[in-house]
Protein backbone atom coordinates (compact mmCIF):
# COMPACT_ATOMS: atom_id res chain seq x y z
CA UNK A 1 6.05 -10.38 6.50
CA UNK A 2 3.24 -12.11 4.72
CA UNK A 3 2.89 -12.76 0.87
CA UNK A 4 3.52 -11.06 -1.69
CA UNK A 5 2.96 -6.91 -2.36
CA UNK A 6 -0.39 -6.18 -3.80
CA UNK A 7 -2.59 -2.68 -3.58
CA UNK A 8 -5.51 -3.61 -1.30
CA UNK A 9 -9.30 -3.16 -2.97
CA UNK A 10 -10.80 -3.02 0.52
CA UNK A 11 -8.91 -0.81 2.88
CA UNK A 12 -8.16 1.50 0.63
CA UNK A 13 -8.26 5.47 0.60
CA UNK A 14 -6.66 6.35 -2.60
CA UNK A 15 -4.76 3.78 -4.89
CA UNK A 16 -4.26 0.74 -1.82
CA UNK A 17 -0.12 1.36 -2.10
CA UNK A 18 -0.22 1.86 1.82
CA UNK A 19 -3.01 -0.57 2.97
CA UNK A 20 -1.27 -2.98 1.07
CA UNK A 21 2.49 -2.21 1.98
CA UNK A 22 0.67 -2.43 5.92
CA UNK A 23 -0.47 -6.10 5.13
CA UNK A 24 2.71 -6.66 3.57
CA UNK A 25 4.97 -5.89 6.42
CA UNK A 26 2.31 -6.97 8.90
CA UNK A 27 1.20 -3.64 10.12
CA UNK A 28 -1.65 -1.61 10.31
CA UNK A 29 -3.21 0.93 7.48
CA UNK A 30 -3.06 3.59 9.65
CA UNK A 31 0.14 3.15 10.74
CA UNK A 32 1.46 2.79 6.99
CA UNK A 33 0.21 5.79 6.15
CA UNK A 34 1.27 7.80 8.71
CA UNK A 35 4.71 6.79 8.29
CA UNK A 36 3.89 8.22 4.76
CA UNK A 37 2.80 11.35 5.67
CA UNK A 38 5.46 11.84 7.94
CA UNK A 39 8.25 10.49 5.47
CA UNK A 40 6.56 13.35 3.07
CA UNK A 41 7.94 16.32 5.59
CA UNK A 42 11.55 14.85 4.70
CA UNK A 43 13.31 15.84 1.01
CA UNK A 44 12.67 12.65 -1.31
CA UNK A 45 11.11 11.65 -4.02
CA UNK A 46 7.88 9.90 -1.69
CA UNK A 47 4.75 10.69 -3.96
CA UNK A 48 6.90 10.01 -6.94
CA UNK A 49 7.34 6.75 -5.06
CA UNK A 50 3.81 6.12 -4.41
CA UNK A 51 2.72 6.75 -8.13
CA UNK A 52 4.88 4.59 -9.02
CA UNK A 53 3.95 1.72 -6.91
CA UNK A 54 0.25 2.70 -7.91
CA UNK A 55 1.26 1.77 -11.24
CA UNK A 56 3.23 -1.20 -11.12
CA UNK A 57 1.74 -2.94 -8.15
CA UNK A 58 -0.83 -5.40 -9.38
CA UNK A 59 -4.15 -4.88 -7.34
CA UNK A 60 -5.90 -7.85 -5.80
CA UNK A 61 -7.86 -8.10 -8.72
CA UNK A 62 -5.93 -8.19 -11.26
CA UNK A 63 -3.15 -10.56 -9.09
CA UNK A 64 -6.10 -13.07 -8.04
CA UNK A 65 -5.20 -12.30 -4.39
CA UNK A 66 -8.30 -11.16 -2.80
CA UNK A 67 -8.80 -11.64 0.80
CA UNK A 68 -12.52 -11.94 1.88
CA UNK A 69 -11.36 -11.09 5.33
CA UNK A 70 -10.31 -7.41 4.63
């Protein structure tokens, strides 16, 4: 695992809540959001979930976390 949870500015597709859960837990985009796609065929509360992260989870930005690299 590496740093802290931020939403990604770079490798994002819609708010950066799984590009930057990937980097996070030292994975790949893709792979995080497949996982979410997947977990969305199961009963839960998922999207609830990822709005929620999309709203509390700084963004590189705003936490001053930017990575030039991604």
């Amino acid at each position: 695992m590496s740093g802290k949870l931020v939403r990604a500015e770079h490798d994002k597709v819609i708010g950066g809540v799984c590009a930057g859960l990937a980097r996070r837990f030292g994975t790949s985009a893709r792979t995080m959001r497949l996982i979410f796609l997947v977990s969305c065929l199961l009963p839960g509360p998922q999207f609830l979930l990822y709005l929620a992260l999309w709203i509390f989870v700084p963004s590189e930005r705003r936490a001053g976390t930017a990575h030039a690299a991604w």
